[in-house]
N, C-alpha and C. Protein backbone atom coordinates (compact mmCIF):
# COMPACT_ATOMS: atom_id res chain seq x y z
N UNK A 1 0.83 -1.18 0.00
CA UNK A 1 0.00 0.00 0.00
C UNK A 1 0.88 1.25 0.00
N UNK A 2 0.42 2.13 -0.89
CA UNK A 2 0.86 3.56 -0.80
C UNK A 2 0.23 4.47 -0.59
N UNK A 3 0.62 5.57 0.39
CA UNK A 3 0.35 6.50 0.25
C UNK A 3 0.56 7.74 -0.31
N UNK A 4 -0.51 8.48 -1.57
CA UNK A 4 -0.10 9.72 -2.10
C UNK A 4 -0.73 10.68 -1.91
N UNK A 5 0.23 11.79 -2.10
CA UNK A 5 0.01 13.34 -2.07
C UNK A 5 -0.47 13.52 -3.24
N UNK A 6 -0.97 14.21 -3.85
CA UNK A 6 -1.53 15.02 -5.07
C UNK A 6 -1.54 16.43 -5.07
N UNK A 7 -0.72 16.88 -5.48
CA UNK A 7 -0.75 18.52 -5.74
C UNK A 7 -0.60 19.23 -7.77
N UNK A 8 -0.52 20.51 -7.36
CA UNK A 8 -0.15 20.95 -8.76
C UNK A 8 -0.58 22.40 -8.59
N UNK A 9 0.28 23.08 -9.87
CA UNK A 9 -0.15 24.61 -9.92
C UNK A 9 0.57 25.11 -8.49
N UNK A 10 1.15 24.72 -8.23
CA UNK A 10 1.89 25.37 -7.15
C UNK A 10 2.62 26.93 -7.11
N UNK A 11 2.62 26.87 -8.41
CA UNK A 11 3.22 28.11 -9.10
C UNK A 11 4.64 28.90 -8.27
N UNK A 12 5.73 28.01 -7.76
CA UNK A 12 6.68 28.52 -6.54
C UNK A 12 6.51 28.45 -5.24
N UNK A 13 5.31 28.17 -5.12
CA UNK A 13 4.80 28.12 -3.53
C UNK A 13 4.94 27.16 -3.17
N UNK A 14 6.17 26.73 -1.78
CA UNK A 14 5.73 25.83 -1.00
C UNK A 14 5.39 26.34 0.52
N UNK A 15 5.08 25.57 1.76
CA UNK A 15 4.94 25.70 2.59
C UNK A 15 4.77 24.75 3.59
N UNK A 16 4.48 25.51 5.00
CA UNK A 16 4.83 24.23 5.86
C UNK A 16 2.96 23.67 6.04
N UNK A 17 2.28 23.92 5.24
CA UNK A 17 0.81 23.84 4.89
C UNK A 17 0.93 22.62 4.22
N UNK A 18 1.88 22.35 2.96
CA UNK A 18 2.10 21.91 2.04
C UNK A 18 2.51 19.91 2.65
N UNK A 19 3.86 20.96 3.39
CA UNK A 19 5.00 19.93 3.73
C UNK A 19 4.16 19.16 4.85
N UNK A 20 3.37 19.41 5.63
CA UNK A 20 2.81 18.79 6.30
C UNK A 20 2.59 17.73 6.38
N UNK A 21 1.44 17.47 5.04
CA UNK A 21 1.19 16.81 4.39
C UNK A 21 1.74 15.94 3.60
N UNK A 22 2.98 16.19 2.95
CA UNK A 22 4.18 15.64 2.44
C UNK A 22 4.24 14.87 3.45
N UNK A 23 5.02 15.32 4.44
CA UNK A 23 5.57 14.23 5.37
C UNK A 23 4.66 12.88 5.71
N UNK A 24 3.26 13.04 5.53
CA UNK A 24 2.07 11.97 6.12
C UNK A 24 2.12 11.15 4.36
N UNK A 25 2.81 11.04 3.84
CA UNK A 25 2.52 10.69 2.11
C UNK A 25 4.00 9.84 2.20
N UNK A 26 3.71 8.47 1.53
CA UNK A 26 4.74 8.14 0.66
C UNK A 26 5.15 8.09 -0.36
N UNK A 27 4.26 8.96 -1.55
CA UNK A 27 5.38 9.40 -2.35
C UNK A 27 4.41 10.64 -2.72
N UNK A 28 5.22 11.89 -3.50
CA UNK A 28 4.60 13.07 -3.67
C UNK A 28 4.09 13.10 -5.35
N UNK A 29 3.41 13.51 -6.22
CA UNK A 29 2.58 13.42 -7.64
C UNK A 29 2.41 14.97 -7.83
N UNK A 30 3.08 15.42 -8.96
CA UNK A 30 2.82 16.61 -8.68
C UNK A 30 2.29 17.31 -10.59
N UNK A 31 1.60 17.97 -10.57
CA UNK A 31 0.58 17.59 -12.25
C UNK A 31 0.83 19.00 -12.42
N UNK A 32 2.44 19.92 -12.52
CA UNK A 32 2.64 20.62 -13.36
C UNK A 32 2.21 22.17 -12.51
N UNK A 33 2.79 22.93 -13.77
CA UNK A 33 3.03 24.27 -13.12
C UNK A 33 3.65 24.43 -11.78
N UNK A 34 5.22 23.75 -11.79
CA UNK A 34 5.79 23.74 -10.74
C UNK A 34 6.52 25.12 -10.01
N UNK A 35 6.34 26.21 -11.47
CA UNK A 35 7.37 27.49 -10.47
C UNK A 35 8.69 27.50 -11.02
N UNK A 36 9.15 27.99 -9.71
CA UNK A 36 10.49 27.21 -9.16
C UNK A 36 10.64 26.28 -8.84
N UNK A 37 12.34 25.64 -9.31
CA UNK A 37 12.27 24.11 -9.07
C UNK A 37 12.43 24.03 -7.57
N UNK A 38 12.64 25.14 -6.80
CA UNK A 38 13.25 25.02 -5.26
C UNK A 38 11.83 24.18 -4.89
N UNK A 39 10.87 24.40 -5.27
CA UNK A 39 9.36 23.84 -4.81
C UNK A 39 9.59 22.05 -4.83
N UNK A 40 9.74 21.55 -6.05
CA UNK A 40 10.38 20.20 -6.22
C UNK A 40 11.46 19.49 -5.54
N UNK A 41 12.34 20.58 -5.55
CA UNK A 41 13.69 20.36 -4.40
C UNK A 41 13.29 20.07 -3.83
N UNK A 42 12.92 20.76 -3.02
CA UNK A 42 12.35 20.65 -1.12
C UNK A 42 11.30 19.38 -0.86
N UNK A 43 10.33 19.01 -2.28
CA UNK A 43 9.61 17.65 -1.92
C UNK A 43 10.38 16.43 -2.48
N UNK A 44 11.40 16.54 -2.90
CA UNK A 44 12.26 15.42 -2.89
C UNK A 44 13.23 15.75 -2.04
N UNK A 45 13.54 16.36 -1.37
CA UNK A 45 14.54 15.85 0.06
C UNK A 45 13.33 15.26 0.76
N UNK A 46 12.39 15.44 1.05
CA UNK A 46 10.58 14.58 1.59
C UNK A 46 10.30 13.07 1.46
N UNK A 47 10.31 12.76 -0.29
CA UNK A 47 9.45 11.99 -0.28
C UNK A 47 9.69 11.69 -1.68
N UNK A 48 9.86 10.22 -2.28
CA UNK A 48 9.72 10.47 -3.75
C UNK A 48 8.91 10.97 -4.71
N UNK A 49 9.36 11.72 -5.94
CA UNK A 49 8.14 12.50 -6.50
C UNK A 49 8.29 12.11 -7.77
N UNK A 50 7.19 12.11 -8.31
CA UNK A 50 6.53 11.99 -9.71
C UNK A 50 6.04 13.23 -10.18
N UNK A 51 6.46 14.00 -11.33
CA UNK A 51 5.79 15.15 -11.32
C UNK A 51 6.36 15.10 -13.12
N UNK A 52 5.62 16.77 -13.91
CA UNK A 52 5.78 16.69 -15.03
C UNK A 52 5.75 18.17 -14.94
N UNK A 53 5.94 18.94 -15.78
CA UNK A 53 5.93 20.40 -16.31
C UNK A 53 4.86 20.78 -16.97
N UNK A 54 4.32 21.66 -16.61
CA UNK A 54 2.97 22.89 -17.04
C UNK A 54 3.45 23.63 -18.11
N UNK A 55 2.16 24.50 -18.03
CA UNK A 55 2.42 25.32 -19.46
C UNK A 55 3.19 26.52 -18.86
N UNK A 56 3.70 27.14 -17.64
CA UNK A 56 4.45 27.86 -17.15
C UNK A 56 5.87 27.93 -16.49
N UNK A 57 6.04 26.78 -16.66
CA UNK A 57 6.87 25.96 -16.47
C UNK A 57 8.17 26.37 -17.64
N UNK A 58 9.15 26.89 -17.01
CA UNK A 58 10.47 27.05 -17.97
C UNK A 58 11.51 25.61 -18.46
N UNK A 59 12.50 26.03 -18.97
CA UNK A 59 13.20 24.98 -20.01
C UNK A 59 13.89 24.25 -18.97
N UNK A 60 14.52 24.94 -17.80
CA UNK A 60 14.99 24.35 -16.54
C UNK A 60 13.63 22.93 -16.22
N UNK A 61 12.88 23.20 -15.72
CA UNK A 61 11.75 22.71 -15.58
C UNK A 61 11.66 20.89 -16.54
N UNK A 62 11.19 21.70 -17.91
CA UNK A 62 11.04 21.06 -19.11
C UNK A 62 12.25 19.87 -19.21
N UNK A 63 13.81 20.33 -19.20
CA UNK A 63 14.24 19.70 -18.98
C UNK A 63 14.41 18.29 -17.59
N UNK A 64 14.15 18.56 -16.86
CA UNK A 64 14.03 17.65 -15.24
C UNK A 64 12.93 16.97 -15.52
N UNK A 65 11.65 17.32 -16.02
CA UNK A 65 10.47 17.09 -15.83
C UNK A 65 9.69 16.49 -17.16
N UNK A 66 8.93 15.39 -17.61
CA UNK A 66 8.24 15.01 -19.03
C UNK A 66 6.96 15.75 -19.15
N UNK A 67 6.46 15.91 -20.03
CA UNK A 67 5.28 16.44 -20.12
C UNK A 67 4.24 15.32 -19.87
N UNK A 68 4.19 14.54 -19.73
CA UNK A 68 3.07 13.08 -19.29
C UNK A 68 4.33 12.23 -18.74
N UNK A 69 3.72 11.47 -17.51
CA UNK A 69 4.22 10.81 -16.37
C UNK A 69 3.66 9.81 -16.72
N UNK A 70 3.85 8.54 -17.52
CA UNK A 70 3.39 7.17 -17.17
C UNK A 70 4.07 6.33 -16.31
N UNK A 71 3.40 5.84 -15.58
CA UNK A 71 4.00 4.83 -14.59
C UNK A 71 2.93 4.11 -13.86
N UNK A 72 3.37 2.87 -13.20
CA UNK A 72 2.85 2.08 -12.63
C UNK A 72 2.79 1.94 -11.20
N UNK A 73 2.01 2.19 -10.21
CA UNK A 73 2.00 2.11 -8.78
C UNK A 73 1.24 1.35 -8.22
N UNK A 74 2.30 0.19 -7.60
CA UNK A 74 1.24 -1.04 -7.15
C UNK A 74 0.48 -1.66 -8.88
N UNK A 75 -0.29 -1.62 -8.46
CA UNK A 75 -1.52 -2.45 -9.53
C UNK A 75 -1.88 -1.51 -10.57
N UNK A 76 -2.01 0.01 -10.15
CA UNK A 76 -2.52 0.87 -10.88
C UNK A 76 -1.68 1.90 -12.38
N UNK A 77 -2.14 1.78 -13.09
CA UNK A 77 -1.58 2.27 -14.32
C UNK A 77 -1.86 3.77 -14.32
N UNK A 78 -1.07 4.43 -14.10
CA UNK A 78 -1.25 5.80 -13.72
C UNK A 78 -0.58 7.15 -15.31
N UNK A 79 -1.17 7.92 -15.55
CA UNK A 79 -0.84 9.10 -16.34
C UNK A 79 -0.86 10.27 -15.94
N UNK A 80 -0.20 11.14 -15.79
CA UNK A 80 -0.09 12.34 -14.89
C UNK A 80 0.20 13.41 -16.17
N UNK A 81 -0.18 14.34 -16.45
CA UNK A 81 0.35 15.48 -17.61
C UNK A 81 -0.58 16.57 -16.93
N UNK A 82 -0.26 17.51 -17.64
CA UNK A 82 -0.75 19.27 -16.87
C UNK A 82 -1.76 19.30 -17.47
N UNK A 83 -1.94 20.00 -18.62
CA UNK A 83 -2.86 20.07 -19.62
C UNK A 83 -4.02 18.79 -20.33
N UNK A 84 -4.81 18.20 -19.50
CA UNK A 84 -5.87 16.62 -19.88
C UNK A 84 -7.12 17.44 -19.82
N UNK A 85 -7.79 17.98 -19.55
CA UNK A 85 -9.03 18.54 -19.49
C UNK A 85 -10.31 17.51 -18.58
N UNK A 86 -11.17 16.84 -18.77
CA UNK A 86 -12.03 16.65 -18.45
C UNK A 86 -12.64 15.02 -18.96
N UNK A 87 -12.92 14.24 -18.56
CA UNK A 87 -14.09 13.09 -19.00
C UNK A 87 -15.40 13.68 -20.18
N UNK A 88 -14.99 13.14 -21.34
CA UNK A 88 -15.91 13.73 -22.21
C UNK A 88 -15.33 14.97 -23.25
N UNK A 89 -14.13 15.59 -22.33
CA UNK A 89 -13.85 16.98 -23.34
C UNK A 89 -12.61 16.71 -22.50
N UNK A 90 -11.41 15.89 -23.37
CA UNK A 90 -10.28 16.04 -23.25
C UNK A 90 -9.53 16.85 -23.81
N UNK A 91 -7.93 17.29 -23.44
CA UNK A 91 -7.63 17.54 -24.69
C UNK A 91 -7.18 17.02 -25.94
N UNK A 92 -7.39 17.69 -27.30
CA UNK A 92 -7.39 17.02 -28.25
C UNK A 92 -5.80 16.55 -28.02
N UNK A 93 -4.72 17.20 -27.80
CA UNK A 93 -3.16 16.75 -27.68
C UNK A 93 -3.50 15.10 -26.62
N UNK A 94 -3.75 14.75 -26.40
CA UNK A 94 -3.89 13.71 -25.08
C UNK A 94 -4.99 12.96 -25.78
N UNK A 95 -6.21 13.39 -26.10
CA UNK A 95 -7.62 12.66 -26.47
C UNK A 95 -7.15 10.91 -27.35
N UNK A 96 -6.51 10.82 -28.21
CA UNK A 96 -6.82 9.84 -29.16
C UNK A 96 -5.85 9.02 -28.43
N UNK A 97 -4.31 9.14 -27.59
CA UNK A 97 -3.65 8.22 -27.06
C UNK A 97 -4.52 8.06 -25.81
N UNK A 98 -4.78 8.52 -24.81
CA UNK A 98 -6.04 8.36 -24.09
C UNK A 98 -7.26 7.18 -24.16
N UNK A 99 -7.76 7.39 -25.41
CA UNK A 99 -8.96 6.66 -26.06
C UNK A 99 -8.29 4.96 -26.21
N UNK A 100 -6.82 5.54 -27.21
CA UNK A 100 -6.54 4.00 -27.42
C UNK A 100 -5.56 3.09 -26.29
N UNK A 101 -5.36 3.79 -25.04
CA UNK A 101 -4.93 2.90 -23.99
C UNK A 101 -4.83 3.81 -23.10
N UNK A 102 -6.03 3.58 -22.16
CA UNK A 102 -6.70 4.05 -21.49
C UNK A 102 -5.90 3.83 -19.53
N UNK A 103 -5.68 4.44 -18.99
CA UNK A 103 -4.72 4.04 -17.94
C UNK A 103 -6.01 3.95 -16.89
N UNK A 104 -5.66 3.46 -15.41
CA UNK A 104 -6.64 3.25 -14.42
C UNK A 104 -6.69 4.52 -13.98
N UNK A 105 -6.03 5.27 -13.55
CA UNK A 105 -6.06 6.86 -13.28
C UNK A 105 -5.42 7.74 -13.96
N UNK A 106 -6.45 8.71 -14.09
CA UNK A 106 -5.54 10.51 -15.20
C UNK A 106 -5.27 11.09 -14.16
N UNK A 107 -4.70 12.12 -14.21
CA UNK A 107 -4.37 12.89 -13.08
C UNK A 107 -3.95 14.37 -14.59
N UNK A 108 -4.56 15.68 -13.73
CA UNK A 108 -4.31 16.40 -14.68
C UNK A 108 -4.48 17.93 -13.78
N UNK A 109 -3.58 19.32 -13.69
CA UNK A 109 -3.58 19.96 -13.44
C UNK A 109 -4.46 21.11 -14.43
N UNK A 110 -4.12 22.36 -14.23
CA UNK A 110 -4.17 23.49 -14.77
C UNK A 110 -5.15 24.46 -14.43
N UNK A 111 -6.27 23.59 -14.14
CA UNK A 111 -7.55 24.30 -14.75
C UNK A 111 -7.79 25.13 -12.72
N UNK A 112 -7.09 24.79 -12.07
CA UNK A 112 -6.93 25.17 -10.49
C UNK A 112 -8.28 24.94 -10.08
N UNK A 113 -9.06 23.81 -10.62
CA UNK A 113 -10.19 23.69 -9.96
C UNK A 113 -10.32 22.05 -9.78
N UNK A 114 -10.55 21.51 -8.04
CA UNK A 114 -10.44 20.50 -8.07
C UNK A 114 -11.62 19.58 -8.38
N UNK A 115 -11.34 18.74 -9.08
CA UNK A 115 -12.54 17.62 -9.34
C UNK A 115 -11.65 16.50 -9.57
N UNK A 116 -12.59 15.20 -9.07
CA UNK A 116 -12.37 13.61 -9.06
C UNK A 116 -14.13 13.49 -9.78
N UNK A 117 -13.58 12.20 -11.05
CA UNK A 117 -14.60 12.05 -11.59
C UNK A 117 -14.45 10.52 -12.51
N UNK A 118 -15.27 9.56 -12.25
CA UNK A 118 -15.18 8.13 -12.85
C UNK A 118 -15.29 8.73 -14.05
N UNK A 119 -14.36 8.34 -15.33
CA UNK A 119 -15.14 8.23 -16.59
C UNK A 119 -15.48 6.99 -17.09
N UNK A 120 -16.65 6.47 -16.95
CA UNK A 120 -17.29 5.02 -17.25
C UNK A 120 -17.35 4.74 -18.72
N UNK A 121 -17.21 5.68 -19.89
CA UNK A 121 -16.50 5.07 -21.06
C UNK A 121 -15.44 4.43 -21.03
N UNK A 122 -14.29 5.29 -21.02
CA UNK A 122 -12.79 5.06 -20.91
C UNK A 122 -12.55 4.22 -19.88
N UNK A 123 -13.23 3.88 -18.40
CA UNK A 123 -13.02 2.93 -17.60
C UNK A 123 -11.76 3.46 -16.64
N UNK A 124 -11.99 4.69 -16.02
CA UNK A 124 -11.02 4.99 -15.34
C UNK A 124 -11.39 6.34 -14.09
N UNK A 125 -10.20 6.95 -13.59
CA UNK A 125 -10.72 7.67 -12.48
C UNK A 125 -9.85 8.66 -13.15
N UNK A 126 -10.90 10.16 -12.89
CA UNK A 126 -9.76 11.36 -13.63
C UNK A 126 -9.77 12.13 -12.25
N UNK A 127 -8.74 12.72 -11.61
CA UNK A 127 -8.11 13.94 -10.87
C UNK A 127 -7.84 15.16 -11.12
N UNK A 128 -8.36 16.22 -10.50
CA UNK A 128 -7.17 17.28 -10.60
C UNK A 128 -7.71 17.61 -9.46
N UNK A 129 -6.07 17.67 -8.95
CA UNK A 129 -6.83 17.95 -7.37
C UNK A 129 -6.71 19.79 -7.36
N UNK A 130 -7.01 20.46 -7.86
CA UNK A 130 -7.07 21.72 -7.97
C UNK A 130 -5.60 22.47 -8.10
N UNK A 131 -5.50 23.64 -7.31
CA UNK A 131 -3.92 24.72 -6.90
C UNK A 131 -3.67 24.56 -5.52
N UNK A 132 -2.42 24.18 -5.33
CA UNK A 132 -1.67 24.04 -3.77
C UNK A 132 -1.32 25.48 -3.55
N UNK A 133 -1.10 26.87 -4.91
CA UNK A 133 0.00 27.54 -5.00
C UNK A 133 -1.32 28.65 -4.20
N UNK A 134 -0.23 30.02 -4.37
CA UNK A 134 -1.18 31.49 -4.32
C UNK A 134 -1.49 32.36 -5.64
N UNK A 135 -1.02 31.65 -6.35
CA UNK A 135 -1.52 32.63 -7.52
C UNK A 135 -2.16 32.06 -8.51
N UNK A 136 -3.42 32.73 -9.08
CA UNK A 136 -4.26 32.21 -10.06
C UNK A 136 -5.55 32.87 -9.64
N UNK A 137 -6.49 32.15 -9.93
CA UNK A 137 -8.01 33.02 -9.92
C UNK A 137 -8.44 31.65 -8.29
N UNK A 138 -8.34 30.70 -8.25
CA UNK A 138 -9.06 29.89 -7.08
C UNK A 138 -8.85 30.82 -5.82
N UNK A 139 -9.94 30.47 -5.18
CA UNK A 139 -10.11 30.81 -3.64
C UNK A 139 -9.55 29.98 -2.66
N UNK A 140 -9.44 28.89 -3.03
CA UNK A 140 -8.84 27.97 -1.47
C UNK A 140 -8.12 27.06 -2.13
N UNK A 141 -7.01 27.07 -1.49
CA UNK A 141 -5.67 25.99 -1.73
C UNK A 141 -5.91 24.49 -1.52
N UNK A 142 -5.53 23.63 -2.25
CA UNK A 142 -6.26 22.50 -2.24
C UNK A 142 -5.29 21.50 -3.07
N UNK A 143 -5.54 19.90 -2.30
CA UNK A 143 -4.74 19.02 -2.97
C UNK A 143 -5.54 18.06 -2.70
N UNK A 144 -4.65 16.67 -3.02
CA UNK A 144 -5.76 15.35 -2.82
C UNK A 144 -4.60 14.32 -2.30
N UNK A 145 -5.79 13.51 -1.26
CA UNK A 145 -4.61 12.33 -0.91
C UNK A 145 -5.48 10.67 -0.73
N UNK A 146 -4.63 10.02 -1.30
CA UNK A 146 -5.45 8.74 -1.24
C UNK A 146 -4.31 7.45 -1.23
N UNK A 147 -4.45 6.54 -0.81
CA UNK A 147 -4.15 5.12 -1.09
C UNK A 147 -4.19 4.64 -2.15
N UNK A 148 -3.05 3.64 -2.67
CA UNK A 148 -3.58 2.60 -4.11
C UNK A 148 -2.74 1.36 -2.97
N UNK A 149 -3.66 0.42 -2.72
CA UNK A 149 -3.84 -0.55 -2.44
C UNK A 149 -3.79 -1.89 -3.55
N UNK A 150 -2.56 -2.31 -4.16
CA UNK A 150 -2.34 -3.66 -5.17
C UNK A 150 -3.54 -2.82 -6.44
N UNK A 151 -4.16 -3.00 -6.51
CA UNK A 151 -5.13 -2.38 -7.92
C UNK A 151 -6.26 -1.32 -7.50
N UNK A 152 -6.16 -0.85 -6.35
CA UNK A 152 -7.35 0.16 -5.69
C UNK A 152 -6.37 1.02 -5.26
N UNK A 153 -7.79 2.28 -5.78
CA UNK A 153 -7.47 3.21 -5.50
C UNK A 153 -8.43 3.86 -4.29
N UNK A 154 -8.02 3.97 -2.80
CA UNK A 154 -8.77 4.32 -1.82
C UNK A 154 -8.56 5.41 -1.03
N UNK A 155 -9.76 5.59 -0.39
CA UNK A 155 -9.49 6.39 1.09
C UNK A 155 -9.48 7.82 0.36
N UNK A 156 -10.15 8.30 -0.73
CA UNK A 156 -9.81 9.54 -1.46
C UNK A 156 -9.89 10.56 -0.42
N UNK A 157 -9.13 11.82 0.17
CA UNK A 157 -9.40 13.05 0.70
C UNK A 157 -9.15 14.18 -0.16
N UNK A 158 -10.31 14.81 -0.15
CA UNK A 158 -9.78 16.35 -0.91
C UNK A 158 -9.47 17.16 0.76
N UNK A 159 -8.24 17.68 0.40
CA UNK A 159 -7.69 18.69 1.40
C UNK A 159 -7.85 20.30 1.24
N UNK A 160 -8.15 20.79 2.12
CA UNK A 160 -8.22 22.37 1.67
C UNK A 160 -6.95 23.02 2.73
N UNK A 161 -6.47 23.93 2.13
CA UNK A 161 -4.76 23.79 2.65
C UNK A 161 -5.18 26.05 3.26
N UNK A 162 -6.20 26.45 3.21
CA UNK A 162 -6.41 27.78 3.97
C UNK A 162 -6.65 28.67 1.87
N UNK A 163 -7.09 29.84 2.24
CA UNK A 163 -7.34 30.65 1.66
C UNK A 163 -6.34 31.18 0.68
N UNK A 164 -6.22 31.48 -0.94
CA UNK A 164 -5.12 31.59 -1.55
C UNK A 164 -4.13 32.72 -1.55
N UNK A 165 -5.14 33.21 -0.83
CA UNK A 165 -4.29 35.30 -0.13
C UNK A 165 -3.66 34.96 1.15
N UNK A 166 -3.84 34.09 1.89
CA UNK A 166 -3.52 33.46 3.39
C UNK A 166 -2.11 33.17 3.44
């Protein structure tokens, strides 16, 4: 069993809001618009991380970081990229590899608004656990943490981490 963090859009911001949470996680997932890499730094002296680069995201970044994260955790076939959109209205860059091998969980930043949502076509669970960071248009800082248990994915928490002016 593992335990993960889910963040993204962090946009440079870390904190001890953040790290908290880190520390209660065994490994950290992080879906882009990382900032500064000092943000990444600091959750890998933590915890191992999985993460990919946003659309704000510089060449420093780009370089360290893939734009889609495939990998396998436990049982679960996992895809992590910044830019995925939604169940039903993906994006077209992502849509047709998506369609033709379909992973057990998406995980997708950008849009700084969090939603978890089965897509029962595609046969899978989509994420974005919203913005950890302070800058953007969201009101409350927010991530996600859950278990993958051999082929389950459990125990989902959406976290609200205080106010994005806070």
């Amino acid at each position: 069993m593992k335990k993960i963090l889910l963040l993204s859009d962090t946009h440079s911001h870390i904190d001890d809001a953040i790290l908290k949470y880190v520390r209660l996680a065994d490994e950290v997932w992080h879906a882009g618009d990382i900032g500064d890499l000092s943000v990444t730094d600091t959750l890998k002296k933590e915890k191992p991380l999985h993460a990919v680069y946003g659309n704000i995201d510089n060449g420093e970044a780009r370089l360290e970081f893939p734009l889609h994260n495939r990998f396998m955790c436990e049982g679960v076939d996992v895809w992590i990229t910044h830019i995925g959109g939604y169940p039903g209205k993906y994006s077209p860059a992502i849509r047709e590899g998506l369609i033709a091998n379909p992973p057990k969980l998406f995980i997708c930043g950008h849009s700084h608004i969090l939603k978890v949502q089965f897509d029962k076509k595609l046969g899978l669970l989509h994420m974005n656990p919203g913005a950890a960071g302070v800058h953007g248009f969201h009101q409350v800082r927010t991530m996600l943490r859950f278990e993958i248990n051999g082929d389950k994915i459990e125990n989902l928490e959406a976290i609200e981490i205080g106010k994005r002016g806070a």
